[in-house]
PDB file of N, CA and C in Angstrom:
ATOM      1  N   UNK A   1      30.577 -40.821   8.082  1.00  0.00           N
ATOM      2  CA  UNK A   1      30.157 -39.536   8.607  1.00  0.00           C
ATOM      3  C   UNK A   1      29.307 -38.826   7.548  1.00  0.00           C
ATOM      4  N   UNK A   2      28.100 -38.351   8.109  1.00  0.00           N
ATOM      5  CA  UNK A   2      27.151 -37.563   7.018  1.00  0.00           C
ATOM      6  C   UNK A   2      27.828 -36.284   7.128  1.00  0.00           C
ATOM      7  N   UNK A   3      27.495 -35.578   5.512  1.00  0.00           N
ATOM      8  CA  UNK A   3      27.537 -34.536   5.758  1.00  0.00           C
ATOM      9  C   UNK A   3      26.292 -33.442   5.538  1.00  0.00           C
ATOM     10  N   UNK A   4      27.150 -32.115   6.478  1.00  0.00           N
ATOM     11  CA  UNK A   4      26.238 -31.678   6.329  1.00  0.00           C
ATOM     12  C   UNK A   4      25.347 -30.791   5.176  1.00  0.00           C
ATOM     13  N   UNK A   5      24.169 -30.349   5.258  1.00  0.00           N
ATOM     14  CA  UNK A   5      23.947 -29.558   3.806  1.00  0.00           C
ATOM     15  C   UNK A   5      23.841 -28.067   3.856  1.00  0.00           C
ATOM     16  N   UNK A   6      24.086 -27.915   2.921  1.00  0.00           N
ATOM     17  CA  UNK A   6      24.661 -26.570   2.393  1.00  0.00           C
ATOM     18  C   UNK A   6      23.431 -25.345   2.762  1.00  0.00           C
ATOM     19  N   UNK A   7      23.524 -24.638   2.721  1.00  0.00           N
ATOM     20  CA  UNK A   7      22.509 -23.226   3.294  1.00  0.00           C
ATOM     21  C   UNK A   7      21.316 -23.197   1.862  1.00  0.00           C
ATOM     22  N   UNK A   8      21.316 -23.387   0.827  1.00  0.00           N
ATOM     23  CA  UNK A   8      20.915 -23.557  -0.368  1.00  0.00           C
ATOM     24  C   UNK A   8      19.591 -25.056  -0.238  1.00  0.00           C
ATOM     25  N   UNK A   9      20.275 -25.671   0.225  1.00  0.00           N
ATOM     26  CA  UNK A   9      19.710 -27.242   0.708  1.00  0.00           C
ATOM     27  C   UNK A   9      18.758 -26.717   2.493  1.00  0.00           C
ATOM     28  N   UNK A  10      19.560 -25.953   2.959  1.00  0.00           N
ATOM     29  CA  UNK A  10      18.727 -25.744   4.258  1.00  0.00           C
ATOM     30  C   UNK A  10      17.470 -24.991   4.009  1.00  0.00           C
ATOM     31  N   UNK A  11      17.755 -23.923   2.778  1.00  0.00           N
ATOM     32  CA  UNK A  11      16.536 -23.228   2.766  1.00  0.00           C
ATOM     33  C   UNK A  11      15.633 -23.645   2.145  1.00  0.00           C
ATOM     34  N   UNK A  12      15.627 -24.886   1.446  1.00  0.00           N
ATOM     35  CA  UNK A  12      14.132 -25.273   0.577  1.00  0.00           C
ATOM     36  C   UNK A  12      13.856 -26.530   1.701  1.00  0.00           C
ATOM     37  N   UNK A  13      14.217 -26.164   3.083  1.00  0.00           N
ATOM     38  CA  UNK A  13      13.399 -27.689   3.714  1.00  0.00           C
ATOM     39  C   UNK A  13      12.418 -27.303   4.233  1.00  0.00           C
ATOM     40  N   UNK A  14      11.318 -28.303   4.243  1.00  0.00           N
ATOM     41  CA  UNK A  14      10.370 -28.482   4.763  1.00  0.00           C
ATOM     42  C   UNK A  14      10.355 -28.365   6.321  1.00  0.00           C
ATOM     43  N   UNK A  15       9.275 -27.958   6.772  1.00  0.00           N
ATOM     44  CA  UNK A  15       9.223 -27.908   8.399  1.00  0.00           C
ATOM     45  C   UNK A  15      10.138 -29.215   9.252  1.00  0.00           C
ATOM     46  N   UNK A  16       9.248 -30.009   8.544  1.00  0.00           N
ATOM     47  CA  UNK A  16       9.605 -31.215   9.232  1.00  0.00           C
ATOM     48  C   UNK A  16      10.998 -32.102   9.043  1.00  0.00           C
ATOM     49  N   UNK A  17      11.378 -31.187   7.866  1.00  0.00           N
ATOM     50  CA  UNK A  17      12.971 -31.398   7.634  1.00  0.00           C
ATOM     51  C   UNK A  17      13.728 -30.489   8.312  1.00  0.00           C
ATOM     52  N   UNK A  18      13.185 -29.825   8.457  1.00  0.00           N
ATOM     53  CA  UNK A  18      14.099 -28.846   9.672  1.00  0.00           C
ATOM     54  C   UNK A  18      14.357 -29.277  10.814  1.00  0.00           C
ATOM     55  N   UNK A  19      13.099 -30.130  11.616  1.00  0.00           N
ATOM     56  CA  UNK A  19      12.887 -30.344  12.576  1.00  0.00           C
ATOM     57  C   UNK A  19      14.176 -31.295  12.910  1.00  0.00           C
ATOM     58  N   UNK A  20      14.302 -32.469  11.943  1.00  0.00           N
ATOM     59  CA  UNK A  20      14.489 -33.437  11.902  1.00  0.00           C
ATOM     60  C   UNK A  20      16.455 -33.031  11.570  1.00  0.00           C
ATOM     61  N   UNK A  21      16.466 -32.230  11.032  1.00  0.00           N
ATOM     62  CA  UNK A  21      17.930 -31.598  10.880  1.00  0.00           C
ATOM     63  C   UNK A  21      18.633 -31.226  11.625  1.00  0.00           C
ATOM     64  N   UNK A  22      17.640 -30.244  12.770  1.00  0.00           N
ATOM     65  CA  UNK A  22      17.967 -29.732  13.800  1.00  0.00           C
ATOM     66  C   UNK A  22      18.187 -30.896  15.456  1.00  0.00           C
ATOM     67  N   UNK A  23      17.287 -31.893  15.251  1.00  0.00           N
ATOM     68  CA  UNK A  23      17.165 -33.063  16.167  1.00  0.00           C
ATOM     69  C   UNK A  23      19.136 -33.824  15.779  1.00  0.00           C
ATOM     70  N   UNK A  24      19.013 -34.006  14.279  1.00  0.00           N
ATOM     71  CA  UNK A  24      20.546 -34.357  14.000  1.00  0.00           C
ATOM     72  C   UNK A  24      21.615 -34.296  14.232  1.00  0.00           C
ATOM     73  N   UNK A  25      22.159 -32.640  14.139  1.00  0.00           N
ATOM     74  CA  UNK A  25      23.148 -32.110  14.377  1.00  0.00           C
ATOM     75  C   UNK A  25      22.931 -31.583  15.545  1.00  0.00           C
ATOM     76  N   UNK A  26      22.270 -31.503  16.428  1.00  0.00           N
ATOM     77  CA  UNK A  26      22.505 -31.260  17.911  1.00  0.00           C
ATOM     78  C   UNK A  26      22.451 -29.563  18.072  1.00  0.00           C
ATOM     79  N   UNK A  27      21.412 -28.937  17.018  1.00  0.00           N
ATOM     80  CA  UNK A  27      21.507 -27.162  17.228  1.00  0.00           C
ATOM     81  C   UNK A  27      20.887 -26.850  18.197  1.00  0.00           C
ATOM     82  N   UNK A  28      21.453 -25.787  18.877  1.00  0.00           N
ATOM     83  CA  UNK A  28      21.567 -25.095  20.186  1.00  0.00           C
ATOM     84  C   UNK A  28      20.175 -24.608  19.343  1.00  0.00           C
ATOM     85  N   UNK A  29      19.579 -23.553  20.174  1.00  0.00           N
ATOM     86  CA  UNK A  29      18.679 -22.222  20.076  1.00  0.00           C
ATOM     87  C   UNK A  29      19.126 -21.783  19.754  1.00  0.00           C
ATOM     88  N   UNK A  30      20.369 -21.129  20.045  1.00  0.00           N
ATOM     89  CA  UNK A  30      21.207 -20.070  19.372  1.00  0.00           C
ATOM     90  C   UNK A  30      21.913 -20.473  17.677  1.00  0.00           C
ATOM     91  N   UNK A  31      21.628 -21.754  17.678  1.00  0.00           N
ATOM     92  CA  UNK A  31      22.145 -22.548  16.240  1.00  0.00           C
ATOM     93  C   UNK A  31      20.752 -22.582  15.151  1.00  0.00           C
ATOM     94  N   UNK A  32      19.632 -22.941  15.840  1.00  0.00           N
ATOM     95  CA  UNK A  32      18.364 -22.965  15.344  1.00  0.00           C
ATOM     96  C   UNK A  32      18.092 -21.163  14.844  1.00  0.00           C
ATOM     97  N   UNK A  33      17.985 -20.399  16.102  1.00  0.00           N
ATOM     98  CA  UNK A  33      17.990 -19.426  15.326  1.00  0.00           C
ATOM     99  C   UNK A  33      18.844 -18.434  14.195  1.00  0.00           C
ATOM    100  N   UNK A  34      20.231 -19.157  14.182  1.00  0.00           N
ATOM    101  CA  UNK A  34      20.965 -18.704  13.026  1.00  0.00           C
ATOM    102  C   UNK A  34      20.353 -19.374  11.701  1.00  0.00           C
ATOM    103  N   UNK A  35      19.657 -20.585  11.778  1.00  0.00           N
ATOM    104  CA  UNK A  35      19.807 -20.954  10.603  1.00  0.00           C
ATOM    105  C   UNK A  35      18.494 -20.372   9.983  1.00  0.00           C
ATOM    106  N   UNK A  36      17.683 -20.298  11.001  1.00  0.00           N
ATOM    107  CA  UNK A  36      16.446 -19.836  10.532  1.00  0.00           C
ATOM    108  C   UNK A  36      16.107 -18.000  10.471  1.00  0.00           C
ATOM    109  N   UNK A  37      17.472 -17.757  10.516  1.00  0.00           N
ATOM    110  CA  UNK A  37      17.366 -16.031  10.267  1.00  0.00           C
ATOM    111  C   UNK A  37      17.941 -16.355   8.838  1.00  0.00           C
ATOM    112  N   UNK A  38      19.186 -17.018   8.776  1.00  0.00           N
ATOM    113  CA  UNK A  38      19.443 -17.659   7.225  1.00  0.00           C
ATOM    114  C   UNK A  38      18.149 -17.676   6.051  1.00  0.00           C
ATOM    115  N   UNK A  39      17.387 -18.714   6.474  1.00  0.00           N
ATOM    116  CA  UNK A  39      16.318 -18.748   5.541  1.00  0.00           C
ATOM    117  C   UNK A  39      15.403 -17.918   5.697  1.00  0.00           C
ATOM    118  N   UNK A  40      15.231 -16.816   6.237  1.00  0.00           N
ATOM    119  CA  UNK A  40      14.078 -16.013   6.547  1.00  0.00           C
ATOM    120  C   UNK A  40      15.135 -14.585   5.194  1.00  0.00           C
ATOM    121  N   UNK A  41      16.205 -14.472   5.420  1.00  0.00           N
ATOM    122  CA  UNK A  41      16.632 -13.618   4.850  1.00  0.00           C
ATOM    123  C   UNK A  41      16.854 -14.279   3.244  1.00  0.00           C
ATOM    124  N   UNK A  42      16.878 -15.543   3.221  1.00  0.00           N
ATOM    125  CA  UNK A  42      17.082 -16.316   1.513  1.00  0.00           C
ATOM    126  C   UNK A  42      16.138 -15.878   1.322  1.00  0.00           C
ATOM    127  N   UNK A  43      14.525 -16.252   2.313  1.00  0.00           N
ATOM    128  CA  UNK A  43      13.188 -16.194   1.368  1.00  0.00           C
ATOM    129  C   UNK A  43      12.817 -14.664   1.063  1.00  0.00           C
ATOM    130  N   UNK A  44      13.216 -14.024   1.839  1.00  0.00           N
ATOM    131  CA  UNK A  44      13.372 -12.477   1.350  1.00  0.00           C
ATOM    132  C   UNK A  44      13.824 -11.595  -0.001  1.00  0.00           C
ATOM    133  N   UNK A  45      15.478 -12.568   0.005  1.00  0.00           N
ATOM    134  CA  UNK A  45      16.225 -12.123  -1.525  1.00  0.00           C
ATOM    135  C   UNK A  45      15.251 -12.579  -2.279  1.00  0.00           C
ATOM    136  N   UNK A  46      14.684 -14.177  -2.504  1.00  0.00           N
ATOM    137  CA  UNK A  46      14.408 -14.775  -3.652  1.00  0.00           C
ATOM    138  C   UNK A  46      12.829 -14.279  -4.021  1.00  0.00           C
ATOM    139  N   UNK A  47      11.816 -13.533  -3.194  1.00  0.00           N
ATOM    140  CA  UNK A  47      10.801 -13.515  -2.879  1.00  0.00           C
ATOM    141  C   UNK A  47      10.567 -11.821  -2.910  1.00  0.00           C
ATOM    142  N   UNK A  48      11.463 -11.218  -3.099  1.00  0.00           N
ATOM    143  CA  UNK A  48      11.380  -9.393  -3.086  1.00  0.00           C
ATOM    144  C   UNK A  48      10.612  -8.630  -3.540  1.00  0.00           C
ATOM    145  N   UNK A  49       9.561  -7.956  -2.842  1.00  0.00           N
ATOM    146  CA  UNK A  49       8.181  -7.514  -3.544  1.00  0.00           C
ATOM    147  C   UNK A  49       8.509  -6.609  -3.910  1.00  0.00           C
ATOM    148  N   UNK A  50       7.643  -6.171  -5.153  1.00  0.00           N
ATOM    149  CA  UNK A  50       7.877  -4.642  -5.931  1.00  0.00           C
ATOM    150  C   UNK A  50       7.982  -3.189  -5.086  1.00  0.00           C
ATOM    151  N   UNK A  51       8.629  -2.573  -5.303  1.00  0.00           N
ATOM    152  CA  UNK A  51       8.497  -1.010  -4.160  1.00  0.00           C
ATOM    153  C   UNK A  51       7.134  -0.563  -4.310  1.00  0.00           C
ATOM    154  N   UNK A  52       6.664  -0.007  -3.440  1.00  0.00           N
ATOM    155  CA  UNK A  52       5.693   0.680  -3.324  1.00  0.00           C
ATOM    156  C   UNK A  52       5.584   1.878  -3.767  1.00  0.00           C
ATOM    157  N   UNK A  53       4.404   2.275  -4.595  1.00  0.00           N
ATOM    158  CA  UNK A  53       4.380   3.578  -4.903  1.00  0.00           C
ATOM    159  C   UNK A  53       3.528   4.326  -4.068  1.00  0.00           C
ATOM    160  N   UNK A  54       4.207   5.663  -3.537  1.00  0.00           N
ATOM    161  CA  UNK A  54       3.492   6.772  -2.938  1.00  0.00           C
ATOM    162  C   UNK A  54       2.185   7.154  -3.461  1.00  0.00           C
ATOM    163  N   UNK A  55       1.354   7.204  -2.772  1.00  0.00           N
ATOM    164  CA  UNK A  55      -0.272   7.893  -2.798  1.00  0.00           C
ATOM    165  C   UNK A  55      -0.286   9.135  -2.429  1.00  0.00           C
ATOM    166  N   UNK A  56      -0.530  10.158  -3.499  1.00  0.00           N
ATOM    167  CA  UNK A  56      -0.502  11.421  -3.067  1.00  0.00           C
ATOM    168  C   UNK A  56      -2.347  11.461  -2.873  1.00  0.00           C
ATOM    169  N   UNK A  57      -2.732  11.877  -2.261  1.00  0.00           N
ATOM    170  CA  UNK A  57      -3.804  12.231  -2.113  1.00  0.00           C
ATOM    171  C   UNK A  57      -4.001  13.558  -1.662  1.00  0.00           C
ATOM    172  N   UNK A  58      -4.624  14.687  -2.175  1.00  0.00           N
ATOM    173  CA  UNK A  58      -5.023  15.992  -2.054  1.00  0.00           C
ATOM    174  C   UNK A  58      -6.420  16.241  -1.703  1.00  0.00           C
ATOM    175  N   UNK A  59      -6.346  16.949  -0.116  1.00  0.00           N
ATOM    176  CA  UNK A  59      -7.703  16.834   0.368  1.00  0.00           C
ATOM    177  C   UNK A  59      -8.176  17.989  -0.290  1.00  0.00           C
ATOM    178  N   UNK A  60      -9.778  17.607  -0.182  1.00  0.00           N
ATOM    179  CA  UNK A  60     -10.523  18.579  -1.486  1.00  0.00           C
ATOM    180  C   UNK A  60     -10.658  20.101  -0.438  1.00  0.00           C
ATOM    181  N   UNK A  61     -10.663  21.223  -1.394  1.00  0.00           N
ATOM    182  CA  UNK A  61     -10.837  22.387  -0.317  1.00  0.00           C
ATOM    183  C   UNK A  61     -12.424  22.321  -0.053  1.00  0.00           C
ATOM    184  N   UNK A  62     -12.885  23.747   0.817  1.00  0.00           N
ATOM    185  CA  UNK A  62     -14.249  23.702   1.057  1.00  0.00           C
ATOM    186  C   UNK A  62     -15.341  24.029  -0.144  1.00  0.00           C
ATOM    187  N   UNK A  63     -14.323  24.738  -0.981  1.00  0.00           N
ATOM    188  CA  UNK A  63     -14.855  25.081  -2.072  1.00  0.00           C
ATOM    189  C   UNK A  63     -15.269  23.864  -3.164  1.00  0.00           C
ATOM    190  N   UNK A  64     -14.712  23.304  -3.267  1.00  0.00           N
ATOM    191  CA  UNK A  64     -14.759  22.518  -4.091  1.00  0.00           C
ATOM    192  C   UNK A  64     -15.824  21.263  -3.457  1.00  0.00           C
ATOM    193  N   UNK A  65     -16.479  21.437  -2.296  1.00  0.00           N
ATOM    194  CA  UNK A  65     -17.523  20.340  -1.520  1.00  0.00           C
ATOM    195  C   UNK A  65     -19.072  21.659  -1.807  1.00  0.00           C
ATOM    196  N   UNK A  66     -18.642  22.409  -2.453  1.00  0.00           N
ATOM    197  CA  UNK A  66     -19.980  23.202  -2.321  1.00  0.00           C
ATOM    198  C   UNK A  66     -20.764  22.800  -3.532  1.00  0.00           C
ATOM    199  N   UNK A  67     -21.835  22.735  -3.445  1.00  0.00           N
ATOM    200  CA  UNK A  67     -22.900  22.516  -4.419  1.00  0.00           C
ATOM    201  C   UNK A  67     -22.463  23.335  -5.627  1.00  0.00           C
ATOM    202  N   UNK A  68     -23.077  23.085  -7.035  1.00  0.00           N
ATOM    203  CA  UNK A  68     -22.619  24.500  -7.892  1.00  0.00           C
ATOM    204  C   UNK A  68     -23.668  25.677  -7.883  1.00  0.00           C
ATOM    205  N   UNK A  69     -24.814  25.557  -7.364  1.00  0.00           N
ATOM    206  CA  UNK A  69     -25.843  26.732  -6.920  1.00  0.00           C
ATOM    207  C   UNK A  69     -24.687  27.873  -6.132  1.00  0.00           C
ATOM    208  N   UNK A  70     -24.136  27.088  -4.786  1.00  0.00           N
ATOM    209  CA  UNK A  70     -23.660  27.748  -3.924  1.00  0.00           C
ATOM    210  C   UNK A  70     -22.092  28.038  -4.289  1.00  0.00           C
ATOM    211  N   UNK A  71     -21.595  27.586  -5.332  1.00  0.00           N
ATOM    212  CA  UNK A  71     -20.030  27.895  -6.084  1.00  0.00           C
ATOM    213  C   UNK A  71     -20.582  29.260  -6.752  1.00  0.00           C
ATOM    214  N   UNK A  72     -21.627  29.441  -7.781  1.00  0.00           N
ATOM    215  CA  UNK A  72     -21.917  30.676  -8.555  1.00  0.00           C
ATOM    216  C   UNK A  72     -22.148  31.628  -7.531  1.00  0.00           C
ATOM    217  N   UNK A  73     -22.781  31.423  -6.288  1.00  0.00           N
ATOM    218  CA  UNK A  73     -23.202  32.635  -5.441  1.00  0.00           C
ATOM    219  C   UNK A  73     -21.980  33.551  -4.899  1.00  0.00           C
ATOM    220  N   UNK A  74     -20.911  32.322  -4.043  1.00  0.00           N
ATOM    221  CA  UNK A  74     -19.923  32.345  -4.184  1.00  0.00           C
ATOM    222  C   UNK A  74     -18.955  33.284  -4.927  1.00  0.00           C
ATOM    223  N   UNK A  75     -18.805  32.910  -6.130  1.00  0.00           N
ATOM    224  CA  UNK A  75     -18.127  33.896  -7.655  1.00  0.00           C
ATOM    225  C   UNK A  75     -18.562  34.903  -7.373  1.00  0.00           C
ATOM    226  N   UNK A  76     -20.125  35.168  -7.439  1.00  0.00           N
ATOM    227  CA  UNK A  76     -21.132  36.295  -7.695  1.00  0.00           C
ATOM    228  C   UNK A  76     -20.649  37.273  -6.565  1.00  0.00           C
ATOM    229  N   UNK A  77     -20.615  36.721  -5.061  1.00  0.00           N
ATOM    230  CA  UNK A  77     -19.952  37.650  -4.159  1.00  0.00           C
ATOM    231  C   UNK A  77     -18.439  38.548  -4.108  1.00  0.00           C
ATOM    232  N   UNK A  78     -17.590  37.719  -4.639  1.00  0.00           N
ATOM    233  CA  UNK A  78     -16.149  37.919  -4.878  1.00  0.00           C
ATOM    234  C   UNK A  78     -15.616  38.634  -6.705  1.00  0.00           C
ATOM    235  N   UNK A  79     -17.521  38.800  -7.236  1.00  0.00           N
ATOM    236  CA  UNK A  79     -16.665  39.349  -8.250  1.00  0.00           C
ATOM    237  C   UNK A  79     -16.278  38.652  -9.361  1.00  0.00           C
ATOM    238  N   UNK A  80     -16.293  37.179  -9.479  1.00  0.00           N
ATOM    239  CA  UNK A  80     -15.623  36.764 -10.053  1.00  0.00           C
ATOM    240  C   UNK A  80     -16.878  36.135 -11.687  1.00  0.00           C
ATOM    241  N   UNK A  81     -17.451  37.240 -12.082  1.00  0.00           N
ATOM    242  CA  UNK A  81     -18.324  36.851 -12.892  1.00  0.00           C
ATOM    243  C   UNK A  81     -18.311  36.047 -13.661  1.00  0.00           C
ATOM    244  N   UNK A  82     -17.102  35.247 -14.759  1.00  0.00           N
ATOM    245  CA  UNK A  82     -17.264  34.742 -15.589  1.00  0.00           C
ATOM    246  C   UNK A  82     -17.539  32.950 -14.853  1.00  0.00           C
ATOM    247  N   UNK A  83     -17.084  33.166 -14.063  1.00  0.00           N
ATOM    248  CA  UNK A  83     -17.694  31.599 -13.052  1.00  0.00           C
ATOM    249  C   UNK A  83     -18.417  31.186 -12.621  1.00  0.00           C
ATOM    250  N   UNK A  84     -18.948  33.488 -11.536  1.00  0.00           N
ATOM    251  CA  UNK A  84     -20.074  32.635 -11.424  1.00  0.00           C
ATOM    252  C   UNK A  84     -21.425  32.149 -12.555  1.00  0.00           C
ATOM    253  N   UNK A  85     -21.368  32.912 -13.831  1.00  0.00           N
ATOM    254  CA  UNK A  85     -21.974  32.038 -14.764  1.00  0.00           C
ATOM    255  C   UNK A  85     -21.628  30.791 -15.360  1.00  0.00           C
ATOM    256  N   UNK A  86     -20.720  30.362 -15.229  1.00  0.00           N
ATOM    257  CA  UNK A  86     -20.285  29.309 -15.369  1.00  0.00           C
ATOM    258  C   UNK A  86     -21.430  27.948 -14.493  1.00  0.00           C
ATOM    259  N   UNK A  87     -20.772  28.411 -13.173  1.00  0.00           N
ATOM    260  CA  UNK A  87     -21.337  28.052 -12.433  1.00  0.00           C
ATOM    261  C   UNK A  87     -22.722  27.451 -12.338  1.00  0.00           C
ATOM    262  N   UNK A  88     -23.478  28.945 -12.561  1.00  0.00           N
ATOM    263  CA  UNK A  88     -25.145  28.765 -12.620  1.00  0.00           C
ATOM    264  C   UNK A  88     -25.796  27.907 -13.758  1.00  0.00           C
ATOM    265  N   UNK A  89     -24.602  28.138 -14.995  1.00  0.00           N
ATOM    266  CA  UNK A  89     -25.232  26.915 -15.910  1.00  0.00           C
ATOM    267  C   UNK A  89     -25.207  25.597 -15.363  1.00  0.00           C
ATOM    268  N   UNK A  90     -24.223  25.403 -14.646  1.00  0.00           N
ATOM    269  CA  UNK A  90     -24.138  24.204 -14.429  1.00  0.00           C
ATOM    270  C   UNK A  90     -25.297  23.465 -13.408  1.00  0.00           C
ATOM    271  N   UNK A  91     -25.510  24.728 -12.523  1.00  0.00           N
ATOM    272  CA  UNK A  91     -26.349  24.684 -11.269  1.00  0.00           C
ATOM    273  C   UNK A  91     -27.803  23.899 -12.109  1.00  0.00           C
ATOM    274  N   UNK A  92     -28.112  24.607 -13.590  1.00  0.00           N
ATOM    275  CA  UNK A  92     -29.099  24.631 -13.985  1.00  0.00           C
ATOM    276  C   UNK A  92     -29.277  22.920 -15.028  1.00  0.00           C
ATOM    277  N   UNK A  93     -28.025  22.646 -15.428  1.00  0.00           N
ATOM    278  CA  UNK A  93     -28.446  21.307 -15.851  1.00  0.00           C
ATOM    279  C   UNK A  93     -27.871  20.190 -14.720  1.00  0.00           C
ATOM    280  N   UNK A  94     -27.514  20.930 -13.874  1.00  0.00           N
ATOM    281  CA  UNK A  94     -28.179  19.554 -12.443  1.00  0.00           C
ATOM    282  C   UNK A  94     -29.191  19.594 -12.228  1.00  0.00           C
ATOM    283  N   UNK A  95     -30.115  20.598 -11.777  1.00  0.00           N
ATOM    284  CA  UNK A  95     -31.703  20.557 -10.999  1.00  0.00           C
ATOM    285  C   UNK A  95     -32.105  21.287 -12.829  1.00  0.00           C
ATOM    286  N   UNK A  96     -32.257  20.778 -13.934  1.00  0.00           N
ATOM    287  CA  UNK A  96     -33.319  21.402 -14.528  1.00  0.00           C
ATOM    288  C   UNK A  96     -34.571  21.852 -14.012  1.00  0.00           C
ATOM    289  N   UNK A  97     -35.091  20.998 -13.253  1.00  0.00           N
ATOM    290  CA  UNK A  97     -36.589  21.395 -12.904  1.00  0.00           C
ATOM    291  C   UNK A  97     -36.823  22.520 -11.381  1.00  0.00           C
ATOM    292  N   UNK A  98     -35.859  22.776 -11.288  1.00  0.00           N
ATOM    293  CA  UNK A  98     -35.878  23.643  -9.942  1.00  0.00           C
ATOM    294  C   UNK A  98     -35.745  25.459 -10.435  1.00  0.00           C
ATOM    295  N   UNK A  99     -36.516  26.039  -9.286  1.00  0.00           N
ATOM    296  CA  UNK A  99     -36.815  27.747  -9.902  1.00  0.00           C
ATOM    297  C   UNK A  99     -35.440  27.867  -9.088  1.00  0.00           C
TER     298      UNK A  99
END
């Protein structure tokens, strides 16, 4: 009488050793699919991918999509002088050549 092999031995077989395992011992569907939830859950433990890390991504405000011409004008309206010069320098070594 053969015996049979161990869950350890079932999970490193080849397709065609499965096939041929399963033709053997006479497994139901309901036997086939135990064994092969078996090895689906071995190759899982032995095979366990790293966790995933969260992507925070922060959508940009409207402000921050405005040109810096139109950020200093911006400042300039609200007051907020020291930016909007800030700003306009900056406006000015993007377009140097623009009035």
């Amino acid at each position: 009488m053969r015996r049979q092999p161990t869950m350890e031995e079932i999970s490193v077989m080849t397709r065609k050793e499965m096939k041929r395992y399963c033709r053997r011992y006479k497994l139901s569907v309901k036997g086939k699919d135990w064994v092969l939830k078996e090895r689906l859950n071995k190759y899982v433990q032995t095979h366990d991918p790293p966790p995933v890390e969260e992507i925070i991504v922060k959508k940009p405000s409207p402000y921050d999509n405005l040109s810096p011409f139109d950020r200093a004008l911006a400042n300039y309206n609200t007051g907020n002088w020291d930016a909007s010069l800030d700003a306009y320098k900056e406006s000015i070594e993007t377009w140097p050549d623009s009035e």
